[in-house]
C-alpha atoms as a PDB file:
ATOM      1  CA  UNK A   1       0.000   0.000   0.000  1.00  0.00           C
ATOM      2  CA  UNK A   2       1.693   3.355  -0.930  1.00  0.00           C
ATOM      3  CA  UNK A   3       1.551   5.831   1.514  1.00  0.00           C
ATOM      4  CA  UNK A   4      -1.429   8.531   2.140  1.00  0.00           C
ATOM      5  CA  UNK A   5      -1.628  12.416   2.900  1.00  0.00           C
ATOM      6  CA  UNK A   6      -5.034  12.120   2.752  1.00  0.00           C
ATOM      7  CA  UNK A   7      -7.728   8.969   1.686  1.00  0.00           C
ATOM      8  CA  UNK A   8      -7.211  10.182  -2.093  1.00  0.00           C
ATOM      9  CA  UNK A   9      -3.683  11.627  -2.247  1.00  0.00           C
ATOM     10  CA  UNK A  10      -1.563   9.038  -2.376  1.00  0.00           C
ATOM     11  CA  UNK A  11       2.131   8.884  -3.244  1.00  0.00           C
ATOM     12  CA  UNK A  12       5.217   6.501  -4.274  1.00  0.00           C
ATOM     13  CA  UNK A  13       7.939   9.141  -4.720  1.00  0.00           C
ATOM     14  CA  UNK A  14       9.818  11.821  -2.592  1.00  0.00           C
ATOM     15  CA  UNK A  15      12.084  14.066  -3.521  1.00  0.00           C
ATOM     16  CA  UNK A  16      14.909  16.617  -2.341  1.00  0.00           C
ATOM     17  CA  UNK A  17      15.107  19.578  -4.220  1.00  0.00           C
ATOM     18  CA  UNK A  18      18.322  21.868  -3.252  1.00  0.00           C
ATOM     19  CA  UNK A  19      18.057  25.428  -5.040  1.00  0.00           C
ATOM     20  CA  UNK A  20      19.174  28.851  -5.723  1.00  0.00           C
ATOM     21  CA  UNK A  21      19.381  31.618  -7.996  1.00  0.00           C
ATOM     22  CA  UNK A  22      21.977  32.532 -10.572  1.00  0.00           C
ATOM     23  CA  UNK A  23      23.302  36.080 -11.985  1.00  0.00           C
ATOM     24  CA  UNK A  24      23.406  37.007 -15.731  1.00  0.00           C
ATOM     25  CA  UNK A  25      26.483  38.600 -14.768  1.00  0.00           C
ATOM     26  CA  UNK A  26      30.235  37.946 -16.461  1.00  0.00           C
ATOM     27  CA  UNK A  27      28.194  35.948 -19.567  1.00  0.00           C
ATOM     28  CA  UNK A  28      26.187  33.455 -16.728  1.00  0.00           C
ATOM     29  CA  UNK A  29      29.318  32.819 -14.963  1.00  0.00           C
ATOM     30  CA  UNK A  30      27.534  31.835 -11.399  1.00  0.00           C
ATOM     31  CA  UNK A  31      25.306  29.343 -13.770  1.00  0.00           C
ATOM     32  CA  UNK A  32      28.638  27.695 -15.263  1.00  0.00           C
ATOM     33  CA  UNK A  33      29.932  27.510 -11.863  1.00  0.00           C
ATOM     34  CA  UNK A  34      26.712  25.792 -10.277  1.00  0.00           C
ATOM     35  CA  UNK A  35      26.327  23.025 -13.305  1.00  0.00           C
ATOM     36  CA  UNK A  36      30.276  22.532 -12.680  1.00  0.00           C
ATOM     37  CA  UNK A  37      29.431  22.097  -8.924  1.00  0.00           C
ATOM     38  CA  UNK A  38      26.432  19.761  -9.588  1.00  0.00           C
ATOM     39  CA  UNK A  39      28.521  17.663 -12.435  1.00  0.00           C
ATOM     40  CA  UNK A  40      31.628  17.056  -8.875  1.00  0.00           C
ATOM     41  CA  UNK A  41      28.499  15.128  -6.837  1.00  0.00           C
ATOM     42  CA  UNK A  42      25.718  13.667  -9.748  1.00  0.00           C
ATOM     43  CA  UNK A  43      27.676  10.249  -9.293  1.00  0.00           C
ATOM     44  CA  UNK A  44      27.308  10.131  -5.390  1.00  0.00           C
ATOM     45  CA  UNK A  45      23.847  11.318  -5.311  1.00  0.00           C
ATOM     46  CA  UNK A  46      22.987   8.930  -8.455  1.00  0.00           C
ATOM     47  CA  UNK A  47      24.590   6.328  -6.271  1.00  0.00           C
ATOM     48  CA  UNK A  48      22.075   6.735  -3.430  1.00  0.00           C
ATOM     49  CA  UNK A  49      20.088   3.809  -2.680  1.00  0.00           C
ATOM     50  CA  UNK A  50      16.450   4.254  -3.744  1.00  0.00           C
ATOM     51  CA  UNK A  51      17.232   6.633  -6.164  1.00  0.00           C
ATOM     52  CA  UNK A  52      14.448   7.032  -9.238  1.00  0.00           C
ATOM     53  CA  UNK A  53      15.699  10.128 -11.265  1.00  0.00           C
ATOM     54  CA  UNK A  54      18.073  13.380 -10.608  1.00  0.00           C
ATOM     55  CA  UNK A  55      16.501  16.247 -12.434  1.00  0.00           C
ATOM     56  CA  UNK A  56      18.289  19.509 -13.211  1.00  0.00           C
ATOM     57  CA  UNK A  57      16.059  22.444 -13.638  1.00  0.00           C
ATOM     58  CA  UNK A  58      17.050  26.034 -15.403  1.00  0.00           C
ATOM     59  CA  UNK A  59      15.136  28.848 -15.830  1.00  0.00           C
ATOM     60  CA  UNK A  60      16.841  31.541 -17.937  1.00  0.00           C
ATOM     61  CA  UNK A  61      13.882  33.936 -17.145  1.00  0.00           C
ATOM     62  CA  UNK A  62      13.605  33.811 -13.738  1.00  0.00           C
ATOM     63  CA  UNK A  63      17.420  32.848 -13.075  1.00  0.00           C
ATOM     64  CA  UNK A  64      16.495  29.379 -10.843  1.00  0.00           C
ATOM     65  CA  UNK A  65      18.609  26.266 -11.073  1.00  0.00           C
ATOM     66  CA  UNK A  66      17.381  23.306  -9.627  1.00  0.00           C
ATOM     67  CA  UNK A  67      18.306  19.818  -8.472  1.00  0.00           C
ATOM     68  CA  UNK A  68      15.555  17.507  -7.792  1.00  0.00           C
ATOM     69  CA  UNK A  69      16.693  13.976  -6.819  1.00  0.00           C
ATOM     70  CA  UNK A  70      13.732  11.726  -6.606  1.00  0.00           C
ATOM     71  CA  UNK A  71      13.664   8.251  -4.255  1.00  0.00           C
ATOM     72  CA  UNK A  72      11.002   5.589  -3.997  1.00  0.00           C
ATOM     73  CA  UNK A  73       8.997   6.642  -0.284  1.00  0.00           C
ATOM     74  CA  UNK A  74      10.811   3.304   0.782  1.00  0.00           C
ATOM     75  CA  UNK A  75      14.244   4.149   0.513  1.00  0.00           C
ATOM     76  CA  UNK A  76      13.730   8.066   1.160  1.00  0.00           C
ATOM     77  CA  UNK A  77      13.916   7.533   5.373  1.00  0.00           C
ATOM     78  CA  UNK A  78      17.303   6.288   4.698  1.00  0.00           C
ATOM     79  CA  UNK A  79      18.771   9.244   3.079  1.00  0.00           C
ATOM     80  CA  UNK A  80      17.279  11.488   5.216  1.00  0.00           C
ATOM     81  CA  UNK A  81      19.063   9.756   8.338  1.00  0.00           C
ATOM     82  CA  UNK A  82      22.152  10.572   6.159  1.00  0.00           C
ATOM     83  CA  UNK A  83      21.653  14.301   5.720  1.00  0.00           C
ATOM     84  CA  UNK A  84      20.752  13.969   2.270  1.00  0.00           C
ATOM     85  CA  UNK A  85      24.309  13.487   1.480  1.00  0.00           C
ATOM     86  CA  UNK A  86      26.186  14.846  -0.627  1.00  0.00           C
ATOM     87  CA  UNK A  87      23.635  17.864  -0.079  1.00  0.00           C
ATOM     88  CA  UNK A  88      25.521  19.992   2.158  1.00  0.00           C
ATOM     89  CA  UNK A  89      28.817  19.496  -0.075  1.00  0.00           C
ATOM     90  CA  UNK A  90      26.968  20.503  -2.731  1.00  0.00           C
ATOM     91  CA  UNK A  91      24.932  23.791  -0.905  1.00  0.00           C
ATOM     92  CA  UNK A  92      28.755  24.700   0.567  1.00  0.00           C
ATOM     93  CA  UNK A  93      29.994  24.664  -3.195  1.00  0.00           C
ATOM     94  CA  UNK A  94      27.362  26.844  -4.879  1.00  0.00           C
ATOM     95  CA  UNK A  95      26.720  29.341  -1.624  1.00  0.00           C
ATOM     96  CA  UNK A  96      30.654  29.977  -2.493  1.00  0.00           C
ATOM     97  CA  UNK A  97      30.318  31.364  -5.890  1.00  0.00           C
ATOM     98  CA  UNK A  98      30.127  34.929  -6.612  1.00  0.00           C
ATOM     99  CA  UNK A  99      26.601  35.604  -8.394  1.00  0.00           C
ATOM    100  CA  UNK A 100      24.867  32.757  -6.214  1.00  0.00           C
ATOM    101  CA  UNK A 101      21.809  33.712  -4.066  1.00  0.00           C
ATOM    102  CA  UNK A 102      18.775  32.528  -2.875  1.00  0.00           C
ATOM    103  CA  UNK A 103      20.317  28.693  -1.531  1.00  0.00           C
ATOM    104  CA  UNK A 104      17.447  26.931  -0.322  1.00  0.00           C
ATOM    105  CA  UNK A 105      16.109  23.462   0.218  1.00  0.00           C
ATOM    106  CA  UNK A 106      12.698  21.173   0.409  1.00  0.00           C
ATOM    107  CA  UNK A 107      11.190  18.059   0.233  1.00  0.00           C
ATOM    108  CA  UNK A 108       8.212  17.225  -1.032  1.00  0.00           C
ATOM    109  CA  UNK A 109       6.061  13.716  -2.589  1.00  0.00           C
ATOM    110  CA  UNK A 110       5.471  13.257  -5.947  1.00  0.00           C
ATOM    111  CA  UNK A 111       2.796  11.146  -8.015  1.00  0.00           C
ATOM    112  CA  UNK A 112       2.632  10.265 -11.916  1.00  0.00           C
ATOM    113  CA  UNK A 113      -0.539  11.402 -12.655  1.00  0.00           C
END
């Protein structure tokens, strides 16, 4: 039985979403510097048990980048107990480039609809 939030939302998938936003500035040099910073952990965080997907999100409009790692509901207890790791090598890295703003973090179900 997948787990409930309520009698008709139901839900097989959570997922971690670590975010910020990016400056135009020096030809989208803070955007460069956040995909370089993603690209040093996607193998550890592709490597977590339970993982489904790792999503990368851009929005050239509103400046947001995006990394949505998505675990069966199973599996996602685990990585919680483990800090999400690598997340806090990976918020350390981008909070650290010039440009960067807006670091933030949630977690949230999802459901194929």
């Amino acid at each position: 039985k997948m787990p409930e939030i309520t009698a008709n939302v139901s839900f097989d998938t959570i997922a971690r979403e670590w975010r910020c936003k990016w400056s135009a500035d020096a030809d989208k040099a803070s955007l460069t510097a956040a995909q370089d910073a993603l690209a040093s952990i996607l193998v550890e965080v592709k490597a977590v048990k339970g993982v489904k997907s790792v999503q990368r999100v851009v929005c050239g409009g509103c400046l947001d980048f995006k990394v949505v790692t998505s675990l069966d509901a199973e599996s996602f207890g685990a990585w919680e107990g483990a800090k999400f790791a690598p997340e806090e090598t990976f918020l350390e890295k981008i909070k650290a480039i010039p440009g960067v703003t807006a670091v933030e973090t949630q977690t949230y179900t999802l459901m194929q609809m």
